[in-house]
C-alpha atoms as a PDB file:
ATOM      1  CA  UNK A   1      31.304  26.861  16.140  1.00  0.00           C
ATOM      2  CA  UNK A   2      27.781  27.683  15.723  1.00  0.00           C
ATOM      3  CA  UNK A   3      25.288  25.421  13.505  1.00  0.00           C
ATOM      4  CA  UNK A   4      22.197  27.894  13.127  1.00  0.00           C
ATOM      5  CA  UNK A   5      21.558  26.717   9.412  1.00  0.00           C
ATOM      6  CA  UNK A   6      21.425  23.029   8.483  1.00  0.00           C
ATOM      7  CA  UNK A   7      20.439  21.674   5.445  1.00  0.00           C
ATOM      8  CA  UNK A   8      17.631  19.133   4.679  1.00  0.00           C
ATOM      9  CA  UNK A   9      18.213  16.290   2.359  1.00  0.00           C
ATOM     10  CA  UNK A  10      15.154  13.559   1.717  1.00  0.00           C
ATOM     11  CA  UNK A  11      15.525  10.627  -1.129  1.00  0.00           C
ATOM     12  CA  UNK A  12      13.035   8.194  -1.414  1.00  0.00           C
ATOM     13  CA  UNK A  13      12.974   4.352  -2.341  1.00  0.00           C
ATOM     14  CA  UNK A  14      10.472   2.335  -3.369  1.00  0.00           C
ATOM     15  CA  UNK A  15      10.395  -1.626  -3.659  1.00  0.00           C
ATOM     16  CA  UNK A  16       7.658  -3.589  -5.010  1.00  0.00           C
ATOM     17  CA  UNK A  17       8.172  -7.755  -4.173  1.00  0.00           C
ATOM     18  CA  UNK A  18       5.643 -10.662  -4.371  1.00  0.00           C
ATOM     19  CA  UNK A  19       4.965 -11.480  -1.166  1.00  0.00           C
ATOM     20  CA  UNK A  20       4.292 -15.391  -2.404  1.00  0.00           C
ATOM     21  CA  UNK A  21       7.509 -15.953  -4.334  1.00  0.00           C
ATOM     22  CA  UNK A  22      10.020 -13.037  -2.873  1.00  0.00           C
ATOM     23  CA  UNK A  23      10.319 -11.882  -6.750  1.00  0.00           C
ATOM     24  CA  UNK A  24      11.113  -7.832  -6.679  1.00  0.00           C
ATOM     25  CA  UNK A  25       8.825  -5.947  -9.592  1.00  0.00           C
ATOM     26  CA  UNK A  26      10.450  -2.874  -8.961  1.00  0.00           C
ATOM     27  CA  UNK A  27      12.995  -1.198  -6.960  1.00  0.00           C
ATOM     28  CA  UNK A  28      13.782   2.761  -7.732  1.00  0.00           C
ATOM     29  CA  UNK A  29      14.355   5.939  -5.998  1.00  0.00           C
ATOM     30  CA  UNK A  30      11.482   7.992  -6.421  1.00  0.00           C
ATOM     31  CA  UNK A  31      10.731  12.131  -6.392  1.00  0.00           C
ATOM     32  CA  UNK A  32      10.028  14.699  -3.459  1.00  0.00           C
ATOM     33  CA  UNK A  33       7.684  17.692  -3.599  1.00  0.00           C
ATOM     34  CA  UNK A  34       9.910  19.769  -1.841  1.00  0.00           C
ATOM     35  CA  UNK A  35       7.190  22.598  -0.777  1.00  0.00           C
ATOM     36  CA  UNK A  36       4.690  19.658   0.703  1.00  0.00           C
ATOM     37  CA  UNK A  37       7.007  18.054   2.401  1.00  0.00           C
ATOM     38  CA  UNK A  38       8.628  20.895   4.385  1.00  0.00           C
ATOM     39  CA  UNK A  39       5.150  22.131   5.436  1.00  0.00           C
ATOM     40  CA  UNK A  40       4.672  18.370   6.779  1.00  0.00           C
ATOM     41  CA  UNK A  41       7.682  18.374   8.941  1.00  0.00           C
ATOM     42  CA  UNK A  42       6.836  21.344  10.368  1.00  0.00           C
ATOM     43  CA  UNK A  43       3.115  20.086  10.754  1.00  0.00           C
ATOM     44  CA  UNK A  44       4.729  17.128  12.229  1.00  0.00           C
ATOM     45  CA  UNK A  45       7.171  19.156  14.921  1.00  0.00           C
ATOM     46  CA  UNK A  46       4.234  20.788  16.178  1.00  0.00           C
ATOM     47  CA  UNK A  47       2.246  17.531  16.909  1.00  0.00           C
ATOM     48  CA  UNK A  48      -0.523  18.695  13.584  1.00  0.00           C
ATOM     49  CA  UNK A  49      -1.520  15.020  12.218  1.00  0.00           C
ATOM     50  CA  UNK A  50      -1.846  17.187   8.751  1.00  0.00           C
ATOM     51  CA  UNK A  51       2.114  16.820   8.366  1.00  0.00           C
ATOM     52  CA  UNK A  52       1.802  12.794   9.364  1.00  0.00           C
ATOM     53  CA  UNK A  53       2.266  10.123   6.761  1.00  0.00           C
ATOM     54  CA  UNK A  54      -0.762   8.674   6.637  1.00  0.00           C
ATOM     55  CA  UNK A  55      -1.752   7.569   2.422  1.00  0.00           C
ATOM     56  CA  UNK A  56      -0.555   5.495  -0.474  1.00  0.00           C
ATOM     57  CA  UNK A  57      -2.182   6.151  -3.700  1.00  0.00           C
ATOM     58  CA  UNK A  58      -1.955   4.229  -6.588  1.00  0.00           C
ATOM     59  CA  UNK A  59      -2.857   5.612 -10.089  1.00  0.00           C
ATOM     60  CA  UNK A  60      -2.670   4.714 -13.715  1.00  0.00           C
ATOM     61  CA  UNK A  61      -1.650   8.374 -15.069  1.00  0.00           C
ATOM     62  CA  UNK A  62       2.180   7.270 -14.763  1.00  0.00           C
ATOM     63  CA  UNK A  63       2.855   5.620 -17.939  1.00  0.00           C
ATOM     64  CA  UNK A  64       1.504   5.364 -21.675  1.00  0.00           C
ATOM     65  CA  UNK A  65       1.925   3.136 -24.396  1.00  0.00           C
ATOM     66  CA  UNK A  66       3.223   3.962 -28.251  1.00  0.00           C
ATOM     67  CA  UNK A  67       1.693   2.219 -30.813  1.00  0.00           C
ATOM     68  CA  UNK A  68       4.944   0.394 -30.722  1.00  0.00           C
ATOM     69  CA  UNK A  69       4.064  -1.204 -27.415  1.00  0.00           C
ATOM     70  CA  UNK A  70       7.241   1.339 -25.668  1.00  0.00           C
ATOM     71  CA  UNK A  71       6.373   3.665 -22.919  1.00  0.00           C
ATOM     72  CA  UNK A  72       6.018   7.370 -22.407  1.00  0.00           C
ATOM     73  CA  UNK A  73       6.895   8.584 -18.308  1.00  0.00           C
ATOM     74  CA  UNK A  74       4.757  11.037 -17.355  1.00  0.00           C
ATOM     75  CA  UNK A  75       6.693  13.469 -14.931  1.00  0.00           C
ATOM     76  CA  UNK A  76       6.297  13.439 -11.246  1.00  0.00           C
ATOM     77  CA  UNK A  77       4.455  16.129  -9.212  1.00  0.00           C
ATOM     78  CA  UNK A  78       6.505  17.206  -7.223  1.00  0.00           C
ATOM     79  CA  UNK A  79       5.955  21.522  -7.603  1.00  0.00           C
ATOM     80  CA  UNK A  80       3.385  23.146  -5.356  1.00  0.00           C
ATOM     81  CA  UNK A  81       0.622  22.246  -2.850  1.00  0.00           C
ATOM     82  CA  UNK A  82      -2.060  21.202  -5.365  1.00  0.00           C
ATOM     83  CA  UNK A  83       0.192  18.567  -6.947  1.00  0.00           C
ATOM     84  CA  UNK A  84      -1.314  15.065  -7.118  1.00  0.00           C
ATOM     85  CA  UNK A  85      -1.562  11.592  -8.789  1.00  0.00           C
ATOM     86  CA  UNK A  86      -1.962  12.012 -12.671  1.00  0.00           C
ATOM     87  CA  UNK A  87      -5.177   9.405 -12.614  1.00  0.00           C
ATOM     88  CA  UNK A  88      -5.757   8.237  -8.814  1.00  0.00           C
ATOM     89  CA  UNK A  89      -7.850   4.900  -8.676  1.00  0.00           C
ATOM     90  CA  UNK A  90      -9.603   6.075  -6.083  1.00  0.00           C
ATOM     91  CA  UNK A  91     -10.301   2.251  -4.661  1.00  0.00           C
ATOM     92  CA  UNK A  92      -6.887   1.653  -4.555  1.00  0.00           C
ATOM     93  CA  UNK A  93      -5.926   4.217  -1.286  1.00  0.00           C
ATOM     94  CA  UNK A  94      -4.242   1.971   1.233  1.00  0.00           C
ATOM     95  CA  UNK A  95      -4.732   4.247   4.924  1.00  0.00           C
ATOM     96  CA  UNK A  96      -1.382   3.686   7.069  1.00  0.00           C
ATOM     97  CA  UNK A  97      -3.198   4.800  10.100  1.00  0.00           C
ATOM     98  CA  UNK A  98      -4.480   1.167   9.764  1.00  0.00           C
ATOM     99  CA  UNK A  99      -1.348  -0.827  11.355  1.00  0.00           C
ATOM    100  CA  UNK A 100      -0.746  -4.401  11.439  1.00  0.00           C
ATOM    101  CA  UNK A 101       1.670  -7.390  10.581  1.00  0.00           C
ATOM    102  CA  UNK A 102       1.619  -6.278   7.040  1.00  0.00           C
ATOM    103  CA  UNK A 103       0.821  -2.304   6.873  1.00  0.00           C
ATOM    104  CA  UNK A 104       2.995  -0.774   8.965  1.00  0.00           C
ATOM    105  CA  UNK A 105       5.877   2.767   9.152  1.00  0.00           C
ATOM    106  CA  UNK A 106       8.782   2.538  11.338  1.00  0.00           C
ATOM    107  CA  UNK A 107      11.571   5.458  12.457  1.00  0.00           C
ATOM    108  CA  UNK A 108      14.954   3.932  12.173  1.00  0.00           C
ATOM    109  CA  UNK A 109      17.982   5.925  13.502  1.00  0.00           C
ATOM    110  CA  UNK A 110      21.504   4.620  14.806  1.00  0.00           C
ATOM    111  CA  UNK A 111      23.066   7.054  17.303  1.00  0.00           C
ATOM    112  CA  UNK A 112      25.957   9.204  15.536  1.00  0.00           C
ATOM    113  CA  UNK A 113      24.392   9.437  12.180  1.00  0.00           C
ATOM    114  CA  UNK A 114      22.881  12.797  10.882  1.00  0.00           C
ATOM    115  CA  UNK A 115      19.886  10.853   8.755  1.00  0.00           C
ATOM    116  CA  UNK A 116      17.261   9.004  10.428  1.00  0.00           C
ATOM    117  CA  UNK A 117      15.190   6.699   8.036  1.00  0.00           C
ATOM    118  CA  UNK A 118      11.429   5.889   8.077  1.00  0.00           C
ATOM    119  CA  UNK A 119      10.040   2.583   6.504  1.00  0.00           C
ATOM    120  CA  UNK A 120       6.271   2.449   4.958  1.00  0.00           C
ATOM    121  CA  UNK A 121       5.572  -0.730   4.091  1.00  0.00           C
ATOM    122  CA  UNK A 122       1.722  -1.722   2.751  1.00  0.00           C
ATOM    123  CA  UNK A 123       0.197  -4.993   1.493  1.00  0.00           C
ATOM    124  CA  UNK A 124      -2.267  -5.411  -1.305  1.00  0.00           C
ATOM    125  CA  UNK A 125      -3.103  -8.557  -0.094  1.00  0.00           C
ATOM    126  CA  UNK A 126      -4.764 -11.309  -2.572  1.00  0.00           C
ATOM    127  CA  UNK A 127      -8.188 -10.245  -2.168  1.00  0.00           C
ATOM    128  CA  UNK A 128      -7.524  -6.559  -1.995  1.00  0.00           C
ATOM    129  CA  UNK A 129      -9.014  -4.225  -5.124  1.00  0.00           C
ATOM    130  CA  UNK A 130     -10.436  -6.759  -6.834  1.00  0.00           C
ATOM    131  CA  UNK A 131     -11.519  -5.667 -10.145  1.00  0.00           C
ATOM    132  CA  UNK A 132      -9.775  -2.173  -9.612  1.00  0.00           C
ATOM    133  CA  UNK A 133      -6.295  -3.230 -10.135  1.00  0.00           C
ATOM    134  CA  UNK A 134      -6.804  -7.196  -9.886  1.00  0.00           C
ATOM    135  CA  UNK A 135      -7.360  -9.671 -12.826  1.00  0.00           C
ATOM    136  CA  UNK A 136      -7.383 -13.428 -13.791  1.00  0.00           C
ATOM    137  CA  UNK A 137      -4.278 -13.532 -15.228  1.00  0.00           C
ATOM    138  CA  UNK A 138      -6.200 -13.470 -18.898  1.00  0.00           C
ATOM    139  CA  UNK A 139      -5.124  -9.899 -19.138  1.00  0.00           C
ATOM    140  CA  UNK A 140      -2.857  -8.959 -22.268  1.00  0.00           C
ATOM    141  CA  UNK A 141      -3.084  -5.690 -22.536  1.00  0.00           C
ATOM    142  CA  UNK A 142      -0.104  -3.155 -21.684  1.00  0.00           C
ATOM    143  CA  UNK A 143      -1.718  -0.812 -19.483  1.00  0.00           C
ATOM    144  CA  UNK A 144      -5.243  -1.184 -18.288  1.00  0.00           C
ATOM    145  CA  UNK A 145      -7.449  -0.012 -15.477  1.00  0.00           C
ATOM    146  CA  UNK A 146      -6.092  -3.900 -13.777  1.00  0.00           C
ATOM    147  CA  UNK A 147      -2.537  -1.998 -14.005  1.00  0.00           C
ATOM    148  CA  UNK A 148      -1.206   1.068 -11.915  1.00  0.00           C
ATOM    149  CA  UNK A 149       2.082   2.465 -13.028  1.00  0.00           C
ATOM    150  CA  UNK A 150       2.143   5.819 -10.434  1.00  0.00           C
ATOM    151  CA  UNK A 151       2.182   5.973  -6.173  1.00  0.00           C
ATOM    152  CA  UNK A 152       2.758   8.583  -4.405  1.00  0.00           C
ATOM    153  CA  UNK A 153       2.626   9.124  -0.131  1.00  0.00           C
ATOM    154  CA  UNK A 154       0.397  11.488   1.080  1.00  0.00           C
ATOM    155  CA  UNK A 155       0.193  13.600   4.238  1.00  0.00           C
ATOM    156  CA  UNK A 156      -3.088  13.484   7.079  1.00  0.00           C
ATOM    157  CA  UNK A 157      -4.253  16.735   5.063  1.00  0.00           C
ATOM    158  CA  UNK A 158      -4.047  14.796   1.890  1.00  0.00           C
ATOM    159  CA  UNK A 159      -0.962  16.471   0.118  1.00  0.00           C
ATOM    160  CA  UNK A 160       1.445  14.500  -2.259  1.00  0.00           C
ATOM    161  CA  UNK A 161       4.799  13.810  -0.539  1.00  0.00           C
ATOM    162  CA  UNK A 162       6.540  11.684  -2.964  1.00  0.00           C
ATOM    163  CA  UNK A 163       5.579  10.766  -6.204  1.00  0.00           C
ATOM    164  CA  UNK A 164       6.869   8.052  -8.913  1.00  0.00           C
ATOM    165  CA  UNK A 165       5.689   7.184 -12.119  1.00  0.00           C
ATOM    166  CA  UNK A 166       6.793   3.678 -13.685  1.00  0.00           C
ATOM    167  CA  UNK A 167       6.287   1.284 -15.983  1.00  0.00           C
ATOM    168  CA  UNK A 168       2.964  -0.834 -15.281  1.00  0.00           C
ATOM    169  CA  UNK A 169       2.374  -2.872 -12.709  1.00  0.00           C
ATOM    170  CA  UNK A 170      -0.315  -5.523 -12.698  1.00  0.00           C
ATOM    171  CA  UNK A 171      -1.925  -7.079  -9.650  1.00  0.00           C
ATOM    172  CA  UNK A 172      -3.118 -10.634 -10.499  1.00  0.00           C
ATOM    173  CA  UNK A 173      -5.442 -12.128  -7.473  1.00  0.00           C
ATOM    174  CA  UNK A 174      -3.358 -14.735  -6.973  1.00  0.00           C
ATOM    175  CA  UNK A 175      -0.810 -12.863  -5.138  1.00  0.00           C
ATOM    176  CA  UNK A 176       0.040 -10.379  -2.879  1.00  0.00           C
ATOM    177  CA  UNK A 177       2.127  -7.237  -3.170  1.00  0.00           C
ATOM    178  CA  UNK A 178       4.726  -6.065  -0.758  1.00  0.00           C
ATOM    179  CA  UNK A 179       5.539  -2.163  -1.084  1.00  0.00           C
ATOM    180  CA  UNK A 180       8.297  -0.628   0.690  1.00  0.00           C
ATOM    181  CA  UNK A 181       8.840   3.086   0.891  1.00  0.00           C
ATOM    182  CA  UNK A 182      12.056   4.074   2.211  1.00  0.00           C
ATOM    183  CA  UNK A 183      12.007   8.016   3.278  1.00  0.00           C
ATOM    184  CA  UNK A 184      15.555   8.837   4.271  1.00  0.00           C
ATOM    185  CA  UNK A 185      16.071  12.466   5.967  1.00  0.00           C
ATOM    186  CA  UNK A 186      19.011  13.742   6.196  1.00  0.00           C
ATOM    187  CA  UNK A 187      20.480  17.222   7.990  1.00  0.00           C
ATOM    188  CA  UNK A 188      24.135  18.266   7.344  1.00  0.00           C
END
């Protein structure tokens, strides 16, 4: 039996934990922009660092307050090749071409299985974007330029991947954030 057409499936996970206490902010599957990613596989088959992993953004466009203090989702991006962050904080770009003990990506695939996973995992360490997204702790308000409440992944030529929008997230200086994107592909 011939396989000449497989199908593509890709879900996406995100998990935010304080890296001091082990506390998870936020754990949630998150959207794909089908059209971006397809072109970055096949950037990526051909060896073109355009279709390689290579951004996390963080913006503040994700989520809105009511007068009543209850929030208003924007919707992901996840149609056509100009799609992007509602309000990127343009400080806040972590590069994951920069590798170490705490920004790294790993491929994970056990033989047999028809989906091979890949692991993004980025620090905003205590010091990192302070005064774009860090505070004292004195901050009240609900969402505020400390807060980001949207991430996406981005390719080498800078096009959304993934995208989530949330409710907000505040990074105090006194800790550290762990973020783990899980990208599962799938063919069946």
């Amino acid at each position: 039996m011939s396989k000449d057409l497989l199908n593509v499936k890709v879900q996406g996970h995100l998990r935010i934990t304080e890296k001091e206490t082990g506390n998870v902010l936020f754990d949630m599957h998150n959207d794909i922009n089908a059209e971006n990613f397809s072109l970055a596989i096949a950037n990526a088959l051909t060896a073109n660092s355009a279709g390689f992993i290579r951004y996390m953004k963080f913006g503040n466009g994700g989520a809105r307050a009511t007068s009543s203090n209850k929030y208003i989702y924007s919707v992901p991006q996840t149609v056509g090749r100009a799609a992007t962050l509602y309000n990127e904080i343009s400080e806040a770009t972590k590069d994951l071409n920069i590798t170490d003990e705490d920004n790294y990506m790993t491929v994970t695939h056990a033989t047999g299985n028809t989906y091979t996973d890949i692991l993004v995992r980025a620090t905003l360490k205590k010091q990192d974007l302070n005064g774009v997204l860090g505070s004292d702790g004195d901050n009240n308000s609900i969402i505020s330029e400390q807060s980001f409440s949207e991430i996406g992944l981005f390719s080498g030529d800078k096009s959304l991947l993934t995208h989530l929008c949330f409710s907000p997230v505040q990074k105090s200086q006194q800790s550290s954030l762990i973020f783990d994107y899980l990208i599962r592909i799938a063919v069946v």
